[in-house]
PDB file of N, CA and C in Angstrom:
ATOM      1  N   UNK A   1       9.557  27.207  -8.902  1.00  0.00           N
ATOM      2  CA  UNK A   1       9.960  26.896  -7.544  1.00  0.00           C
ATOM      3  C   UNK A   1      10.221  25.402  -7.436  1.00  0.00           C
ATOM      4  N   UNK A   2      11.569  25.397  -7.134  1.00  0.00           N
ATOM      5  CA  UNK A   2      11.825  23.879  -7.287  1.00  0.00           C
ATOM      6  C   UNK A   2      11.806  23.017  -5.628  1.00  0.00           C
ATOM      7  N   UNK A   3      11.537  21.906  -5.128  1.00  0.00           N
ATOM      8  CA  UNK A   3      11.349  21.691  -4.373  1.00  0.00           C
ATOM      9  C   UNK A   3      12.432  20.694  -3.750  1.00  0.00           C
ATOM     10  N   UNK A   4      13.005  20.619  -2.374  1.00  0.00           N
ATOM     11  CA  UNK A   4      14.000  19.975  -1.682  1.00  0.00           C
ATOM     12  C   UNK A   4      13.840  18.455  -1.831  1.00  0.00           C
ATOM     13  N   UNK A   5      14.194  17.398  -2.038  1.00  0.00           N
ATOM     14  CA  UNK A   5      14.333  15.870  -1.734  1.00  0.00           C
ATOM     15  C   UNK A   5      13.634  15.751  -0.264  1.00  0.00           C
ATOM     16  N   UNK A   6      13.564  16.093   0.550  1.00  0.00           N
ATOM     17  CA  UNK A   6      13.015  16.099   1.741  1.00  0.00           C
ATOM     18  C   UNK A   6      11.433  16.503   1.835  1.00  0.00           C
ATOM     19  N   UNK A   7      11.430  16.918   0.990  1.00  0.00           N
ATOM     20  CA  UNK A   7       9.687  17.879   0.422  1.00  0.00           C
ATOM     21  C   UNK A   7       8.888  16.949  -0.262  1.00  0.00           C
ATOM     22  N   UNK A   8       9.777  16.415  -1.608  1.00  0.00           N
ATOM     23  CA  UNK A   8       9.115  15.043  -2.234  1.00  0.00           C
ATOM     24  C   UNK A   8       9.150  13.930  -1.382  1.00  0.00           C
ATOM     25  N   UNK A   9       9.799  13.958  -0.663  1.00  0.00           N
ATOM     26  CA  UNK A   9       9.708  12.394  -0.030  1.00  0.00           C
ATOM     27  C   UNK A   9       8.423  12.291   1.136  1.00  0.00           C
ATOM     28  N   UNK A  10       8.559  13.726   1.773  1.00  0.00           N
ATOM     29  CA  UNK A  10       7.438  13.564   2.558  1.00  0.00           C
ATOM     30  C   UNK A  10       5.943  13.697   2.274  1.00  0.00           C
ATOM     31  N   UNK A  11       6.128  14.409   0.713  1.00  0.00           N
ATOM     32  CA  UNK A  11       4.506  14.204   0.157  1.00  0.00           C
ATOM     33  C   UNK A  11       4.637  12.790  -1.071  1.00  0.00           C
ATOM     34  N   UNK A  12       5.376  12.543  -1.292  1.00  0.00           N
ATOM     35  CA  UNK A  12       5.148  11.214  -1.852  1.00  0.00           C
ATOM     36  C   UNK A  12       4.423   9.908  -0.550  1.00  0.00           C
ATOM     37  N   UNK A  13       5.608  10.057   0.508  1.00  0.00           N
ATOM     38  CA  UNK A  13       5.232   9.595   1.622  1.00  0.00           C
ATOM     39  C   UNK A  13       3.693   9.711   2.298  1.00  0.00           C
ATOM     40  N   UNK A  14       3.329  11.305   1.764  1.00  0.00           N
ATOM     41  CA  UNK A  14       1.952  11.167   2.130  1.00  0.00           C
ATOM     42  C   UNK A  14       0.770  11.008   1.115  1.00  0.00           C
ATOM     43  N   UNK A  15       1.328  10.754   0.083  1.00  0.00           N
ATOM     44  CA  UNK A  15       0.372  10.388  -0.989  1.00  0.00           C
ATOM     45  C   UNK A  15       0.308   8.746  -0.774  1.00  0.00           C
ATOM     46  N   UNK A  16       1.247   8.278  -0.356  1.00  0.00           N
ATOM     47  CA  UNK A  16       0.771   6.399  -0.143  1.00  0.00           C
ATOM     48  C   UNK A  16       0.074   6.283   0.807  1.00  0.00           C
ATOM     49  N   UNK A  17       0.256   7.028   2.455  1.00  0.00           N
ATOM     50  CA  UNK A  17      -0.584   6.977   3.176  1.00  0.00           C
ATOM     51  C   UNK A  17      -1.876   6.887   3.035  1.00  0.00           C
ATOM     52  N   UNK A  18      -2.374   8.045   1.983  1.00  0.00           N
ATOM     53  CA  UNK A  18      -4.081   8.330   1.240  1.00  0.00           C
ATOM     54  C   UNK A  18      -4.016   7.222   0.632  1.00  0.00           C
ATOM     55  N   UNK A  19      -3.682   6.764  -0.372  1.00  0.00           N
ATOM     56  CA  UNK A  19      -3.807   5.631  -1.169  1.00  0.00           C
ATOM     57  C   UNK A  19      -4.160   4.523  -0.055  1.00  0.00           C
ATOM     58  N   UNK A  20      -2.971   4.029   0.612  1.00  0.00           N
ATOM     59  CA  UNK A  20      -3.444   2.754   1.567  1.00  0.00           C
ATOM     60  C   UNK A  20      -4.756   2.765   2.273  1.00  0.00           C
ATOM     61  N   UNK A  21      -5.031   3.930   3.032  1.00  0.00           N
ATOM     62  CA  UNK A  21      -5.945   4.379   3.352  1.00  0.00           C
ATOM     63  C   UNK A  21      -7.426   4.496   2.702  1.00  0.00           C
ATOM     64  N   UNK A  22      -7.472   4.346   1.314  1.00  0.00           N
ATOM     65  CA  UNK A  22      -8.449   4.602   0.621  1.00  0.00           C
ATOM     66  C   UNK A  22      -8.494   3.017   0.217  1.00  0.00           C
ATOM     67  N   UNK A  23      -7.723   2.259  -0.186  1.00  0.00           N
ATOM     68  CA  UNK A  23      -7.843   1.040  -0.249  1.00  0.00           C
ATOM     69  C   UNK A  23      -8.130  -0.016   0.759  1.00  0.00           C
ATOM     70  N   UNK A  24      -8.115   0.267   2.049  1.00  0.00           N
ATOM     71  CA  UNK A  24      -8.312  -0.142   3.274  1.00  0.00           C
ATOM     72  C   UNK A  24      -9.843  -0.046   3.372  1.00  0.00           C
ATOM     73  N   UNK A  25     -10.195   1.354   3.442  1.00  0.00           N
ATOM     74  CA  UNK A  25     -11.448   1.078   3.003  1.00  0.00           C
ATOM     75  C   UNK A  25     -12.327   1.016   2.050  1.00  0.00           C
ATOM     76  N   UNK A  26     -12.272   0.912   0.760  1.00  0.00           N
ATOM     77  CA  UNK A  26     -12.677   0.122  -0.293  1.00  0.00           C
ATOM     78  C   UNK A  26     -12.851  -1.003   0.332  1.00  0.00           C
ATOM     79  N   UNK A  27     -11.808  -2.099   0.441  1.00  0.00           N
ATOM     80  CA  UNK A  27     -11.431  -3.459   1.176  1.00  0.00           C
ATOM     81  C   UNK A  27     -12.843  -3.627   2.090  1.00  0.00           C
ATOM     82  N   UNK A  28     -13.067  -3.357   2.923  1.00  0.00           N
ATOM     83  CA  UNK A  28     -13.739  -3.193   4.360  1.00  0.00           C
ATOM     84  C   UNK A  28     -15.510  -3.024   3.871  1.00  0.00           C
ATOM     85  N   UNK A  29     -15.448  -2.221   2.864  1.00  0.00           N
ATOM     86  CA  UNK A  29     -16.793  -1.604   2.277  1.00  0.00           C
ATOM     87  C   UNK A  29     -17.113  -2.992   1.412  1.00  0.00           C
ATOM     88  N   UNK A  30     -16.343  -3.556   0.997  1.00  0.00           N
ATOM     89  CA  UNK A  30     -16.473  -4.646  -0.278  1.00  0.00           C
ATOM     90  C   UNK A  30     -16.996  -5.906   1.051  1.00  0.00           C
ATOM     91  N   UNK A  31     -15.965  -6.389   1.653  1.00  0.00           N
ATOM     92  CA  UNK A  31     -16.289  -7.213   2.424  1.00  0.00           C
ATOM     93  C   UNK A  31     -17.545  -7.088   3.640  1.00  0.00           C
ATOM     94  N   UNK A  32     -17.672  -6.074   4.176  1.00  0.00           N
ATOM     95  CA  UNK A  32     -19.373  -6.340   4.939  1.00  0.00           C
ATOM     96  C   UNK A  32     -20.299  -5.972   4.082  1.00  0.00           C
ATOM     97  N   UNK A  33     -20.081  -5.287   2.122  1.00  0.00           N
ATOM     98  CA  UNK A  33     -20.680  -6.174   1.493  1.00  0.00           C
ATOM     99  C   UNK A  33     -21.447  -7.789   1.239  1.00  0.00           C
ATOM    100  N   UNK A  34     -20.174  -8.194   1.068  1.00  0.00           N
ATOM    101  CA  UNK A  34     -20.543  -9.769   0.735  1.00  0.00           C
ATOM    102  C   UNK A  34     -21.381 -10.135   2.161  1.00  0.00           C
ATOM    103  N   UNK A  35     -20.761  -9.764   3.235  1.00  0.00           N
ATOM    104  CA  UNK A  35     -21.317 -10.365   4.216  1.00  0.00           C
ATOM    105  C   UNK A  35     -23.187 -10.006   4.392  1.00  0.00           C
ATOM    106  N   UNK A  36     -23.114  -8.917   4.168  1.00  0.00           N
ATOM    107  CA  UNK A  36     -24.807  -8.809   3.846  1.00  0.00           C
ATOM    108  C   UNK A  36     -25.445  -9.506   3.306  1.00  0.00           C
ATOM    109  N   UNK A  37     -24.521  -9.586   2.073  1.00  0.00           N
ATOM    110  CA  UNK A  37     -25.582 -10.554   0.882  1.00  0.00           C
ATOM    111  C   UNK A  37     -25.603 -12.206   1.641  1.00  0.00           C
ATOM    112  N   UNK A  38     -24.665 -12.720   2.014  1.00  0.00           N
ATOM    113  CA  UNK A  38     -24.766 -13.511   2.152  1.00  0.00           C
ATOM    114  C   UNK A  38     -25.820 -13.957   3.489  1.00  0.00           C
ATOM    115  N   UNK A  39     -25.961 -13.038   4.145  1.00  0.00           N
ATOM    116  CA  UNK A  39     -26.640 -13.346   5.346  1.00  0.00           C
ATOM    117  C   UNK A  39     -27.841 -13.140   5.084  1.00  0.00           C
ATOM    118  N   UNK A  40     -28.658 -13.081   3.627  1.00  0.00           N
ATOM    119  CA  UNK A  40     -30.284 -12.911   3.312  1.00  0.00           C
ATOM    120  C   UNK A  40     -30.326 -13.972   2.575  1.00  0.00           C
ATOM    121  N   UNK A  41     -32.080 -14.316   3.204  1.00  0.00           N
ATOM    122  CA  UNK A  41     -32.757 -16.052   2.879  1.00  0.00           C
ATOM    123  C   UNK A  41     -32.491 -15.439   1.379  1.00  0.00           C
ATOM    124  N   UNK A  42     -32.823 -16.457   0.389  1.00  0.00           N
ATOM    125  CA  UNK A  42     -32.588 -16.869  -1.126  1.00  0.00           C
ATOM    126  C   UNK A  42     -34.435 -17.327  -0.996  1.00  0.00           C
ATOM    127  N   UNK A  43     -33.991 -16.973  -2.606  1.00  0.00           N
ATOM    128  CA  UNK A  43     -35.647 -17.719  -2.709  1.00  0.00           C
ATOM    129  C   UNK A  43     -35.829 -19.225  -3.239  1.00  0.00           C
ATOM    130  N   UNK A  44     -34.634 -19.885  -3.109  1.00  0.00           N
ATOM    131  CA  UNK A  44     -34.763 -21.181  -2.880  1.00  0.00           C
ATOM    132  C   UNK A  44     -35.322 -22.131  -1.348  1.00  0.00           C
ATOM    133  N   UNK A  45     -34.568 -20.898  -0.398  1.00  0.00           N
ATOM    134  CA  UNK A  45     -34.754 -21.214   1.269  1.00  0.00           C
ATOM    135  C   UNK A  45     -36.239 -20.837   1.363  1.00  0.00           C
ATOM    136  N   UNK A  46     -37.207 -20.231   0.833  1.00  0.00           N
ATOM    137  CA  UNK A  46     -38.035 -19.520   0.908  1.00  0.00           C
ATOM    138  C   UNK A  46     -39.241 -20.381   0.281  1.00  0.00           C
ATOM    139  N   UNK A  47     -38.772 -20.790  -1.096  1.00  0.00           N
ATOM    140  CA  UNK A  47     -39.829 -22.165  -1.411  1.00  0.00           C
ATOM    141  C   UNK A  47     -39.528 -23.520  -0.430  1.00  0.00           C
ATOM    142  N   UNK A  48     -38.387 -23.953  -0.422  1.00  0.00           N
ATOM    143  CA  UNK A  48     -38.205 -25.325   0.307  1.00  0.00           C
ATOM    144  C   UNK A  48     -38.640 -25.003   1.951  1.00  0.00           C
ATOM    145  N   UNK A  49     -39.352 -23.993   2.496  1.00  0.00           N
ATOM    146  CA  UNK A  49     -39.678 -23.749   3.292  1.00  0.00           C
ATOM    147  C   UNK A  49     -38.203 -23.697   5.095  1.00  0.00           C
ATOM    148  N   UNK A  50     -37.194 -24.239   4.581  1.00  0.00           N
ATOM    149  CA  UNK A  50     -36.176 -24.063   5.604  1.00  0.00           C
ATOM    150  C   UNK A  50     -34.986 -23.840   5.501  1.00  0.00           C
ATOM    151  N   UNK A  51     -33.740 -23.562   6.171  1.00  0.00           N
ATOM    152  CA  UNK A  51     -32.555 -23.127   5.744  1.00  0.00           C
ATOM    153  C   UNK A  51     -31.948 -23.845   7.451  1.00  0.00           C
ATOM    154  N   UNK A  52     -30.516 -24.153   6.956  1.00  0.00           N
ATOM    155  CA  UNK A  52     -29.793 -24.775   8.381  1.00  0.00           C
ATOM    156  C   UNK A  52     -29.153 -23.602   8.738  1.00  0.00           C
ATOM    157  N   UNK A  53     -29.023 -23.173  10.436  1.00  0.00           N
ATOM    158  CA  UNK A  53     -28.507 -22.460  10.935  1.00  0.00           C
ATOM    159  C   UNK A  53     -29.202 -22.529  12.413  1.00  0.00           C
ATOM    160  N   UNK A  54     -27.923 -21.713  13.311  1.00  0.00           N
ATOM    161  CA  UNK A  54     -27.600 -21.674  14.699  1.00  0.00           C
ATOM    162  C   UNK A  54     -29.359 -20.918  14.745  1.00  0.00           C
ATOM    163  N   UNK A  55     -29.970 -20.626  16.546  1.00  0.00           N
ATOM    164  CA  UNK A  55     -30.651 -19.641  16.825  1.00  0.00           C
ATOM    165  C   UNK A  55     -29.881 -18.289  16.613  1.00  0.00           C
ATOM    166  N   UNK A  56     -28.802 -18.014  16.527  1.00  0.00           N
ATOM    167  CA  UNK A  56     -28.303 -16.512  16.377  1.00  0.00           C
ATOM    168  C   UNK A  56     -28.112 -16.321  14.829  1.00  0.00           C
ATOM    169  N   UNK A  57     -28.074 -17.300  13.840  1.00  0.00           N
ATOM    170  CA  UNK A  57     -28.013 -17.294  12.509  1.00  0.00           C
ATOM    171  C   UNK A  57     -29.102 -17.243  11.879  1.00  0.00           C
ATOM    172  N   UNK A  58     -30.430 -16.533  12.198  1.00  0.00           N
ATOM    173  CA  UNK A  58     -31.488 -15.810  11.385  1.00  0.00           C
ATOM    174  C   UNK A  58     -31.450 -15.310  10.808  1.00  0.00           C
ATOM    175  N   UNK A  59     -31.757 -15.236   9.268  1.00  0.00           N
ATOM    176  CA  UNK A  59     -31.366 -14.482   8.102  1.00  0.00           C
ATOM    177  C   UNK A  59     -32.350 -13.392   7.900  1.00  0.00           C
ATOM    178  N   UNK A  60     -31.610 -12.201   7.186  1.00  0.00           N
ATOM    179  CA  UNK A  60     -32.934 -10.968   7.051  1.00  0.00           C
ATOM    180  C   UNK A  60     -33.646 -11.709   5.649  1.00  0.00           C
ATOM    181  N   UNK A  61     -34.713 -11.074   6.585  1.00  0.00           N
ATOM    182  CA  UNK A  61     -35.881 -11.953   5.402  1.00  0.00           C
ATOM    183  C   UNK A  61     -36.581 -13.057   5.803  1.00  0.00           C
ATOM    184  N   UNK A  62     -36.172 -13.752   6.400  1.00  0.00           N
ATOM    185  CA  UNK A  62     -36.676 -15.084   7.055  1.00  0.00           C
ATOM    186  C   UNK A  62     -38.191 -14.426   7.788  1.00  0.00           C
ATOM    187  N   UNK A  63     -39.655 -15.292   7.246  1.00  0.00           N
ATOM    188  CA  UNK A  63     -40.784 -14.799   7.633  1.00  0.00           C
ATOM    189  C   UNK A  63     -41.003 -14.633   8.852  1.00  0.00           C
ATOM    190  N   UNK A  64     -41.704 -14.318   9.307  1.00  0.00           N
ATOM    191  CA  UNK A  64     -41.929 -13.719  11.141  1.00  0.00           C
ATOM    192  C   UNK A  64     -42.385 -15.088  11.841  1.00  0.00           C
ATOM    193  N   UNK A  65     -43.399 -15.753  11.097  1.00  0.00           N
ATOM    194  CA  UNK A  65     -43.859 -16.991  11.315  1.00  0.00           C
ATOM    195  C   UNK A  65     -42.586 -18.187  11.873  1.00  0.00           C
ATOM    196  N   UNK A  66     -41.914 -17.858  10.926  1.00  0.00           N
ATOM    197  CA  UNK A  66     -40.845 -19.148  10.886  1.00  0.00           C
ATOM    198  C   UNK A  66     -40.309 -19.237  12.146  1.00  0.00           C
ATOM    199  N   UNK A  67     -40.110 -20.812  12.968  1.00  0.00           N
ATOM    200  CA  UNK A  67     -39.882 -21.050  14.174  1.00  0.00           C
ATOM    201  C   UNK A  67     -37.999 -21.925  13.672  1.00  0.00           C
ATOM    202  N   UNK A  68     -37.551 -22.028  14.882  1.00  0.00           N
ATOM    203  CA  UNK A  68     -36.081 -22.142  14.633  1.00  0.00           C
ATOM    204  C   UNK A  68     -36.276 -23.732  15.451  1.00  0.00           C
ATOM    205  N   UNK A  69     -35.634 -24.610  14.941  1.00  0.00           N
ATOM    206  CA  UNK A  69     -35.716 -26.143  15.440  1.00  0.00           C
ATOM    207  C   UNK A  69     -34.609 -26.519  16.046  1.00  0.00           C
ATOM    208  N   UNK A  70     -33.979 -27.407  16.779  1.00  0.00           N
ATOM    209  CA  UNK A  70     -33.212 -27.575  16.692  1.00  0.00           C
ATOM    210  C   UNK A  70     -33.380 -29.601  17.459  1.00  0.00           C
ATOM    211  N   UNK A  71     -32.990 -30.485  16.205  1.00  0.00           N
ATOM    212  CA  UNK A  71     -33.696 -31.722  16.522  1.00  0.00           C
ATOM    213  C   UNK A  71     -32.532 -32.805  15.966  1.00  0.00           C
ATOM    214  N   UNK A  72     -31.766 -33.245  16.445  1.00  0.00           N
ATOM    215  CA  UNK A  72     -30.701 -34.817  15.882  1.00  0.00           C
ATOM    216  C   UNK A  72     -29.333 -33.942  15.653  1.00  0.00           C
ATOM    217  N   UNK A  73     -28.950 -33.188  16.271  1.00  0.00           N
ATOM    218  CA  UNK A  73     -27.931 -32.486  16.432  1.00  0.00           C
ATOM    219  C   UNK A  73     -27.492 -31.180  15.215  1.00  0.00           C
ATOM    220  N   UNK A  74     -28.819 -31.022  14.547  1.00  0.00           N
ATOM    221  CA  UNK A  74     -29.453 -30.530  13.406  1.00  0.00           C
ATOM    222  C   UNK A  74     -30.227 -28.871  14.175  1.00  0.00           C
ATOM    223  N   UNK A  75     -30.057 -28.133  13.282  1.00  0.00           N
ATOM    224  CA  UNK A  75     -30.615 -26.680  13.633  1.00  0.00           C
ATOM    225  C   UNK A  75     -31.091 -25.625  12.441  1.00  0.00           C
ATOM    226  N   UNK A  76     -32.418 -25.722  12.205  1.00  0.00           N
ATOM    227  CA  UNK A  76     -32.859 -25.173  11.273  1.00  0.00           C
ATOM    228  C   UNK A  76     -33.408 -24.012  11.364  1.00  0.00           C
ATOM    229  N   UNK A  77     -34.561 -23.331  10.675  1.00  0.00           N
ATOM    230  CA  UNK A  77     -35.343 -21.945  10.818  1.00  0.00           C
ATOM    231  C   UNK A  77     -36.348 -22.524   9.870  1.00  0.00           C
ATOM    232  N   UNK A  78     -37.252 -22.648  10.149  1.00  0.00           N
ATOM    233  CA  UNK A  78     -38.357 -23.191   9.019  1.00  0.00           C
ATOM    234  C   UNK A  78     -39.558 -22.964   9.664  1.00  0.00           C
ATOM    235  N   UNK A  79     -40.692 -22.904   8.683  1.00  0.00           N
ATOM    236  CA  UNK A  79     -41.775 -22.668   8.575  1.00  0.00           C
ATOM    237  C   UNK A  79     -42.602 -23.653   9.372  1.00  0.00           C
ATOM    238  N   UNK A  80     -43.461 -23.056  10.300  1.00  0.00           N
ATOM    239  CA  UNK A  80     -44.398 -24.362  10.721  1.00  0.00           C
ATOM    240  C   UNK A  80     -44.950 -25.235   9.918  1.00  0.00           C
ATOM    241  N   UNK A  81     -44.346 -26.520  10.429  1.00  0.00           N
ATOM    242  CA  UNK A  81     -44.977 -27.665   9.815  1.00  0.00           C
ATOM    243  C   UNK A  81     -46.316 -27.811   9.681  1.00  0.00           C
ATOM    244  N   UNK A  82     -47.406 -27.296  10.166  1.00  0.00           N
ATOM    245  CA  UNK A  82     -48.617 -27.341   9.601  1.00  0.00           C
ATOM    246  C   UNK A  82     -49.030 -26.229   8.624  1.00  0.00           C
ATOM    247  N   UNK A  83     -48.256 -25.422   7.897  1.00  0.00           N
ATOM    248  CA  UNK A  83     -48.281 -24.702   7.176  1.00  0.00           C
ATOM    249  C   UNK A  83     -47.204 -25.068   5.638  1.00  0.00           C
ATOM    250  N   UNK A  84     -46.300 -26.584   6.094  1.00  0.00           N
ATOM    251  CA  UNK A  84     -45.886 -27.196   4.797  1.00  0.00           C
ATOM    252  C   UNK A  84     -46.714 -28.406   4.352  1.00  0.00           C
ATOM    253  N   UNK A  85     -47.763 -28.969   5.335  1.00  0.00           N
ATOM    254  CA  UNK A  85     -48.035 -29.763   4.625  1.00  0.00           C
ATOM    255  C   UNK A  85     -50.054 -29.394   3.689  1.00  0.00           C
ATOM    256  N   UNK A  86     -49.852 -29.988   2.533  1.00  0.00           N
ATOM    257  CA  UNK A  86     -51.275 -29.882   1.328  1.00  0.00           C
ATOM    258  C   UNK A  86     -51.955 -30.870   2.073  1.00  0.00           C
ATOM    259  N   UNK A  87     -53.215 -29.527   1.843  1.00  0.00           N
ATOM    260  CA  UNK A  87     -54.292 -30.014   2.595  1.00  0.00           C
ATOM    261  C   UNK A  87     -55.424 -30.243   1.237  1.00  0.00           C
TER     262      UNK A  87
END
């Protein structure tokens, strides 16, 4: 059964649709990827006890303790200061 030019074109036509479609979201899945990762403290932020960011820029992970500063046009999330300094 052989098929009309009008038949291939409209399932070729709908085979790119799926394709774009599947790559669209791949795309989408990849990128609020990164964005996750990037939005969790590091365990560098975690020893140096602070990380710079807005009050709405709290990272997952950031300890419960940790108070958010904001002091010399400067805005941090860090650990109470009587809990960085050796006693």
């Amino acid at each position: 059964m052989k098929m009309d030019e009008s038949t291939k074109t409209r399932k070729t036509t709908t085979m790119k649709k799926i394709l774009i479609t599947i790559n669209i979201f791949l795309l989408l899945t990849f990128i609020s990827g990164c964005d996750l990762l990037a939005n969790k403290i590091t365990e560098q932020e975690l020893q140096q006890g602070w990380y710079e960011a807005g009050k709405d820029g709290k990272k997952e992970g950031t300890p419960s303790n940790w108070v958010w500063v904001n002091s010399d046009g400067s805005s941090k999330w860090m650990q109470p200061v009587t809990e960085m300094l050796d006693y």
